[in-house]
Protein backbone atom coordinates (compact mmCIF):
# COMPACT_ATOMS: atom_id res chain seq x y z
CA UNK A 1 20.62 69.86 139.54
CA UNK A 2 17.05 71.45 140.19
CA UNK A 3 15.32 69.23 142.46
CA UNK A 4 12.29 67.59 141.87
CA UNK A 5 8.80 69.20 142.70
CA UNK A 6 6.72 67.49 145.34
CA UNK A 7 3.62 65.95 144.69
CA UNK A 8 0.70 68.40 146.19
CA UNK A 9 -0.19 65.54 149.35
CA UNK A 10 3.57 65.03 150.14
CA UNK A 11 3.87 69.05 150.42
CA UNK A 12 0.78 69.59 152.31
CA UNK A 13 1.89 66.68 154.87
CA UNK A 14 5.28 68.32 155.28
CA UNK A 15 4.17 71.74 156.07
CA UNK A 16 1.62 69.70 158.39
CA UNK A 17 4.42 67.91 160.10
CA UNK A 18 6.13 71.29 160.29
CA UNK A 19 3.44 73.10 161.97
CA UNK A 20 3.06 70.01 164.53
CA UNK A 21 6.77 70.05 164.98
CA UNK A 22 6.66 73.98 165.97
CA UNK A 23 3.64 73.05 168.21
CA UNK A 24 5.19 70.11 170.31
CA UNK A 25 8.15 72.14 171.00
CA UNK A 26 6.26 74.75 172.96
CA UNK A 27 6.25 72.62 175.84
CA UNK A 28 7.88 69.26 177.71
CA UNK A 29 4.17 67.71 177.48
CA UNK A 30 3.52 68.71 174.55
CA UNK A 31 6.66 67.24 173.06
CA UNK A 32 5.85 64.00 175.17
CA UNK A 33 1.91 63.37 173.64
CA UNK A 34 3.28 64.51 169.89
CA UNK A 35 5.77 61.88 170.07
CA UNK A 36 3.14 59.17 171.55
CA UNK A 37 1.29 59.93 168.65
CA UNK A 38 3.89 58.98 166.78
CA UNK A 39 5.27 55.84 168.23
CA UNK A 40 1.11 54.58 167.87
CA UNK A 41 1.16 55.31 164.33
CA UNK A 42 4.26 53.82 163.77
CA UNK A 43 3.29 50.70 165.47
CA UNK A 44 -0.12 50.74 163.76
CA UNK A 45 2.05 51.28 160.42
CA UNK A 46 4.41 48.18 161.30
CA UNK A 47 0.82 46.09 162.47
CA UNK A 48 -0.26 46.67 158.48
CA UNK A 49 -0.73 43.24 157.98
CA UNK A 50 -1.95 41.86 161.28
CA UNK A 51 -4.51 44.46 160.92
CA UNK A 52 -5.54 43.50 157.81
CA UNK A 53 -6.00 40.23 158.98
CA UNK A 54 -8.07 41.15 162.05
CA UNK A 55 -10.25 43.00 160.13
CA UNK A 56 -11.17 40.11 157.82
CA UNK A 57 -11.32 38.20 161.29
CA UNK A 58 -13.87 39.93 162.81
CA UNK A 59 -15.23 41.81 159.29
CA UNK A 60 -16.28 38.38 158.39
CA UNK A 61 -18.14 37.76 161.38
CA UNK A 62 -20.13 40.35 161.90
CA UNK A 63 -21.11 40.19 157.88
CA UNK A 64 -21.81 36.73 157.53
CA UNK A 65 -24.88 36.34 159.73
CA UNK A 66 -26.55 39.36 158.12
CA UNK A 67 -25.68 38.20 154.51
CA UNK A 68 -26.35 34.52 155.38
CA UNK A 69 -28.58 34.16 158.63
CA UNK A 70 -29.58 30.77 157.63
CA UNK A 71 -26.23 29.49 156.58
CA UNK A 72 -25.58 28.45 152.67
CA UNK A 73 -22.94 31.15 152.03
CA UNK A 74 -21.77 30.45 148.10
CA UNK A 75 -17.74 30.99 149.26
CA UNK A 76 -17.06 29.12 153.31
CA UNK A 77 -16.11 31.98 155.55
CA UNK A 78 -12.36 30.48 156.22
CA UNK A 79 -11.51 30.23 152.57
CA UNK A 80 -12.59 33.50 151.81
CA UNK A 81 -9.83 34.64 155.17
CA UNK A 82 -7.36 32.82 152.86
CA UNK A 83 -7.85 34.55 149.98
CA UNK A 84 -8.30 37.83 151.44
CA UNK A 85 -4.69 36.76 153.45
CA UNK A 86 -3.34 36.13 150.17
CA UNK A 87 -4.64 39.24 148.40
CA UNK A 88 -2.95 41.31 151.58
CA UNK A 89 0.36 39.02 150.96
CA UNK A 90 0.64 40.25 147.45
CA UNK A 91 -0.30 43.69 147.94
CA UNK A 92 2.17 44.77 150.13
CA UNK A 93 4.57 43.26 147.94
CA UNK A 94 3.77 45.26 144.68
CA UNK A 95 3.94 48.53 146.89
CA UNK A 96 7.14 47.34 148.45
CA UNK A 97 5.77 47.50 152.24
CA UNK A 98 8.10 44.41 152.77
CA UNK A 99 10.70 42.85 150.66
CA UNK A 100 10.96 39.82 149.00
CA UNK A 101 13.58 38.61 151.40
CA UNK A 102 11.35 39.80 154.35
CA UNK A 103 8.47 37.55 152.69
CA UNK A 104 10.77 34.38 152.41
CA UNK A 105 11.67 34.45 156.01
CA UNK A 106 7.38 35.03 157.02
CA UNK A 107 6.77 31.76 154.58
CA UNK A 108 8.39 30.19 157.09
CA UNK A 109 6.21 31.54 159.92
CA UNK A 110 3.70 30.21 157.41
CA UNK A 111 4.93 27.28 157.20
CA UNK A 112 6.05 26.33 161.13
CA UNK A 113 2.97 28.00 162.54
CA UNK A 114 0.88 25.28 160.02
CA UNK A 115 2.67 22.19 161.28
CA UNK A 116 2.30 23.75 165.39
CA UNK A 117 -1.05 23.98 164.13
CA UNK A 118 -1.87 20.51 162.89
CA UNK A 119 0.03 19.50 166.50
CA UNK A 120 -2.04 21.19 168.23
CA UNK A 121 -5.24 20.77 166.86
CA UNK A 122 -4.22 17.29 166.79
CA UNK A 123 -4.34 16.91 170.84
CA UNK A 124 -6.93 19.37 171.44
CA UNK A 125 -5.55 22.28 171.89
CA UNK A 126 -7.81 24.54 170.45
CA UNK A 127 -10.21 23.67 167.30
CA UNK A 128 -11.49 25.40 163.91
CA UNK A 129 -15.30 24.80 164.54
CA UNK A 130 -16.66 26.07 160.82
CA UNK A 131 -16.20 24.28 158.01
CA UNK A 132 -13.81 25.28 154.61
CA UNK A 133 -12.19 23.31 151.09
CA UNK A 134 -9.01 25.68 151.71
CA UNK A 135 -7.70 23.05 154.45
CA UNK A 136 -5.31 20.40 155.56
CA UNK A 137 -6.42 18.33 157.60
CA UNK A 138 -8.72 19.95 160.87
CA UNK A 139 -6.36 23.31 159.75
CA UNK A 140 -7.95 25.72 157.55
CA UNK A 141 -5.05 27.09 155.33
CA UNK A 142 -5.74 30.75 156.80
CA UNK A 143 -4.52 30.04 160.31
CA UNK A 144 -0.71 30.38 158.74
CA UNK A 145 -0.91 33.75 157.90
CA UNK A 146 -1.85 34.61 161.21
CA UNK A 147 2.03 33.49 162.72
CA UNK A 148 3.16 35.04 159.34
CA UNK A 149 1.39 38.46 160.70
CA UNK A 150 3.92 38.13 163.31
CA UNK A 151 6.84 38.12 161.36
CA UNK A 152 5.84 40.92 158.72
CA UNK A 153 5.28 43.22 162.12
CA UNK A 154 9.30 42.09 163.85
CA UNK A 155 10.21 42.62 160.24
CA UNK A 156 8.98 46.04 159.50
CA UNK A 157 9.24 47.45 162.79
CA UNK A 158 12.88 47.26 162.69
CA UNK A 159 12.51 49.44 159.34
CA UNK A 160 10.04 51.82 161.04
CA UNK A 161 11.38 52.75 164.20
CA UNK A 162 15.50 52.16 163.11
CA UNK A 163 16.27 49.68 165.69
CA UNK A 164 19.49 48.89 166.67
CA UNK A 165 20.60 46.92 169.48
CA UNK A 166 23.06 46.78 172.83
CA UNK A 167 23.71 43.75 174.60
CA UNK A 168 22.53 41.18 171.82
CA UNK A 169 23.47 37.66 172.41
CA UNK A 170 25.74 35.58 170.54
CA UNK A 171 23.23 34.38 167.06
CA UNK A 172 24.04 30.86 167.84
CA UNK A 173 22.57 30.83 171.25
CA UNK A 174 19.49 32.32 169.76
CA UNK A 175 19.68 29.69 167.31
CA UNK A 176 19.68 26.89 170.03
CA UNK A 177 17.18 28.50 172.25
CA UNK A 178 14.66 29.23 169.57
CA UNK A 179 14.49 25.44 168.40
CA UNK A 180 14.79 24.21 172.13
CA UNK A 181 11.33 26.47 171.89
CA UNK A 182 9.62 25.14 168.83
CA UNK A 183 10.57 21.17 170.69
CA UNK A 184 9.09 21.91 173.88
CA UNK A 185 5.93 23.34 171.82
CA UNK A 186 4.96 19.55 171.01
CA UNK A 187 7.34 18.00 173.12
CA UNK A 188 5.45 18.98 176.44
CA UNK A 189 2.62 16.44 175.68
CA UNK A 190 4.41 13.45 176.30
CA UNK A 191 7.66 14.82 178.22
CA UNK A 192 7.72 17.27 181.07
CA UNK A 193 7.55 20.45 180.22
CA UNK A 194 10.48 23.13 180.59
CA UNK A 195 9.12 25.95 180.08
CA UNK A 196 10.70 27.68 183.27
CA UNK A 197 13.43 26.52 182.44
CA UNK A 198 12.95 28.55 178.73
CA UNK A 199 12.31 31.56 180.96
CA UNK A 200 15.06 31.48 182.66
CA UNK A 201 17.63 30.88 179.66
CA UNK A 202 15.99 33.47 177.57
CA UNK A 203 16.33 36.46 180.73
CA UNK A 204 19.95 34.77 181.07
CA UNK A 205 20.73 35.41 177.45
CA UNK A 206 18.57 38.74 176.75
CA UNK A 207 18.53 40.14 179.95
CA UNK A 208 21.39 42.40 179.67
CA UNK A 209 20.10 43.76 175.86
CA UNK A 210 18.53 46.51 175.15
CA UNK A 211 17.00 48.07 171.73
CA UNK A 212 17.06 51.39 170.60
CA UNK A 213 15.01 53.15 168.07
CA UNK A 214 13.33 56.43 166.82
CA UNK A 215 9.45 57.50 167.41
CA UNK A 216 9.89 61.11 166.93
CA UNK A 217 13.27 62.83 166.44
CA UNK A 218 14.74 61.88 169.67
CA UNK A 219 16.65 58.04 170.19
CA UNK A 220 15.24 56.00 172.80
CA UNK A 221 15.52 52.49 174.69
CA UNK A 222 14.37 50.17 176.05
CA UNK A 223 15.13 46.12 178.12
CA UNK A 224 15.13 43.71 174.93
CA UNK A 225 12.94 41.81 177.56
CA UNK A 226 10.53 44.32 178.23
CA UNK A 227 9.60 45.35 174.61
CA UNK A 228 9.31 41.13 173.71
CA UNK A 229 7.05 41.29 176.74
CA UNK A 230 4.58 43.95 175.77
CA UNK A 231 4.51 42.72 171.77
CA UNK A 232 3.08 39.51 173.27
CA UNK A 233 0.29 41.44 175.80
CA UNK A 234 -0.56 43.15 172.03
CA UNK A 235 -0.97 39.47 170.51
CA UNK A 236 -2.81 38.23 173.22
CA UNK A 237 -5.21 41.06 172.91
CA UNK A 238 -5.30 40.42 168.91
CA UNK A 239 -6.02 36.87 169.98
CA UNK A 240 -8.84 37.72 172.09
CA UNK A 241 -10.57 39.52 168.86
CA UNK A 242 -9.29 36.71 167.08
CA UNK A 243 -11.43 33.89 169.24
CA UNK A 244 -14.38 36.18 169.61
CA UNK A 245 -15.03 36.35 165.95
CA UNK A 246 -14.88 32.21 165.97
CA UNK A 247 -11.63 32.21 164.24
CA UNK A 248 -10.83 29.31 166.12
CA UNK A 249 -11.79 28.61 169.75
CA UNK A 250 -10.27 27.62 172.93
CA UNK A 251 -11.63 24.33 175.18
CA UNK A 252 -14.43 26.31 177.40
CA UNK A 253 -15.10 28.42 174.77
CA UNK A 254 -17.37 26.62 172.43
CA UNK A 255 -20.75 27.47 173.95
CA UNK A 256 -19.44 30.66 174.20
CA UNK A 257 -17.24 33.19 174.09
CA UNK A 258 -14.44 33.84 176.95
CA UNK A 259 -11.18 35.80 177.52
CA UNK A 260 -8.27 33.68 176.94
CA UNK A 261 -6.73 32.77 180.00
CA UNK A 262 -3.60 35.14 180.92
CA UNK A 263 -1.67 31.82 180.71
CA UNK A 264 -1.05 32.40 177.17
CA UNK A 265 0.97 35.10 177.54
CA UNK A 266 3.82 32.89 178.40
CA UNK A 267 3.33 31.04 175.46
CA UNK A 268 3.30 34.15 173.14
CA UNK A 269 6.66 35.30 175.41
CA UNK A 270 8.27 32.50 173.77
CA UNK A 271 6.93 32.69 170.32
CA UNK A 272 8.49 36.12 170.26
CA UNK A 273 12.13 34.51 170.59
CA UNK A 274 11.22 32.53 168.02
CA UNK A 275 10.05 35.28 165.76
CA UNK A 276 12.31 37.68 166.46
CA UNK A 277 15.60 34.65 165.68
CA UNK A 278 13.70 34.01 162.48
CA UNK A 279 14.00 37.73 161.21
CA UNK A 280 17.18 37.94 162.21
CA UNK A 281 18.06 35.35 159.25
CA UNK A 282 17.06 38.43 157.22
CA UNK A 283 17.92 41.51 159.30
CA UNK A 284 20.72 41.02 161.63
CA UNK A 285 20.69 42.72 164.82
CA UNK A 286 22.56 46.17 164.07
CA UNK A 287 24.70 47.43 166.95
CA UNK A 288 23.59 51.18 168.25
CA UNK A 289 26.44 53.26 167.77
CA UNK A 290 28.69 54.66 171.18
C-alpha cells in the first residue's frame, strides 16, 4: 500500500524536529535544554484549557475599563467568562483535544467545584465582587469551569506525556481519602479541622509511588508526591492572575490587590488528590512496565 503524502506543515515540522533532534544530540546540555523545551510545551499543550480561561480572566480585565471606563457594558463581564468557558468547552471537543468520557468526568469538577463554591462563598471565604445574570446564588456560573480546568489538564497530561505509574495505591483508598477531602472542605467550619491529619494519610498512601512519563525520547520519573506538589505551586500561581484580574477576591484583598497567602497551597495539595481520583474514574492508573 503506497502511503499517504503529508500535508506541506506536517512535513516541514518533521524535518524541523529532525534537524533539532541532530542538534540536541551534539552535546549532554544540549540534549538537557531541547528536552526542557519540550516538557514546557507539553505542559503548556496539556494547560490548553486553563489557559484559555486565564486569558479571558485577565483579557477581560484589562479590556473592560478601556471599552467601558464608566461602567454600562451591554454583556456583564462574568457572563461573558461563561460563555467564552463554554465556547472553549465545545471547541476542544469538535477537534477531539479531550474525549467525551474525559468531559463527563470534568462536569463533575464542574459540578463539585460549584457546590464548594456556594459553601464557601457562603461563610466568607472569598467573594465575586462584580455583578452577572449567569449566576446561582453569590456564584457566577463561570467559577465551575475554573475546577473543571483542573481536570481537563490531569486528564490530558496523562495522554501527553504517557504516564504510567509505580507504587499506586489500592483505588479504594483513594476513593476514601478523596471524599474524607471534599468533607473536611466544609466540614472544618463547624468541626476541627484535620487537615494534618489528610497530609499525613495521603504521604502514607502515595509516598512510595512514583509516575513515569515521556518529554523527549527518553522515560523519566518522578515521587507521585512531588509532581502533585508542584501542579498545585502552578495553580496557585494561576490563582494569583486569577485574583488580580478581580475574578474573585480574597478577605484583605478588596481595596486592593495582594498575593494569596502561601497557605493555599495546602489547600490546592489536597484538591490535587481529589482531581487526580476523579480522572482515574476515566483513566486508570497504568502500571510502567519492568
Amino acid at each position: 500500500m503506497t502511503p499517504s503524502p503529508r500535508l506541506p506543515l506536517e512535513a516541514w515540522g518533521r524535518r524541523l524536529m529532525v534537524h533539532a533532534e541532530a542538534w540536541a544530540d551534539q552535546s549532554r546540555w544540549r540534549g538537557y535544554a531541547y528536552e526542557f523545551l519540550w516538557f514546557g510545551l507539553k505542559q503548556g499543550w496539556a494547560c490548553l484549557f486553563g489557559g484559555a480561561m486565564l486569558v479571558l480572566l485577565v483579557g477581560t480585565h484589562l479590556l473592560w475599563p478601556v471599552f467601558w471606563p464608566e461602567g454600562g457594558a451591554p454583556v456583564a463581564r462574568y457572563d461573558v467568562l461563561v460563555i467564552g468557558a463554554l465556547i472553549i468547552q465545545g471547541l476542544m471537543l469538535a477537534f477531539r483535544l479531550e474525549s467525551w468520557e474525559e468531559a463527563r468526568v470534568i462536569f463533575l469538577f464542574h459540578v463539585a467545584g460549584t457546590i464548594m463554591e456556594l459553601f464557601k462563598t457562603y461563610h466568607g471565604s472569598w467573594l465575586y465582587p462584580e455583578d452577572s445574570l449567569l449566576r446561582i446564588g453569590a456564584v457566577p456560573l463561570f467559577s465551575g469551569f475554573m475546577y473543571a480546568a483542573v481536570g481537563s489538564y490531569i486528564a490530558r497530561v496523562q495522554r501527553i506525556f504517557h504516564i504510567r505509574v509505580r507504587g499506586y495505591p489500592p483505588l479504594w483508598t483513594t476513593w476514601v481519602l478523596a471524599a474524607a477531602i471534599y468533607v473536611n472542605f466544609f466540614a472544618h467550619h463547624w468541626l476541627s479541622d484535620v487537615r494534618i491529619a489528610l497530609f499525613a494519610a495521603t504521604v502514607l498512601l502515595f509516598g512510595r509511588g512514583w509516575f513515569y512519563f515521556t518529554a523527549d525520547r527518553r522515560r523519566r520519573s518522578m515521587p507521585l508526591l512531588l509532581g502533585y506538589g508542584l501542579v498545585a505551586l502552578f495553580i496557585w500561581f494561576a490563582e494569583n492572575l486569577g485574583t488580580f484580574a478581580r475574578a474573585w477576591v480574597y478577605p484583605g484583598q478588596e481595596s486592593g490587590w495582594e498575593m494569596v497567602s502561601l497557605n493555599k497551597l495546602g489547600a490546592w495539595f489536597l484538591l490535587m488528590i481529589i482531581s487526580v481520583v476523579l480522572v482515574s474514574l476515566v483513566h486508570r492508573p497504568e502500571e510502567e512496565g519492568r
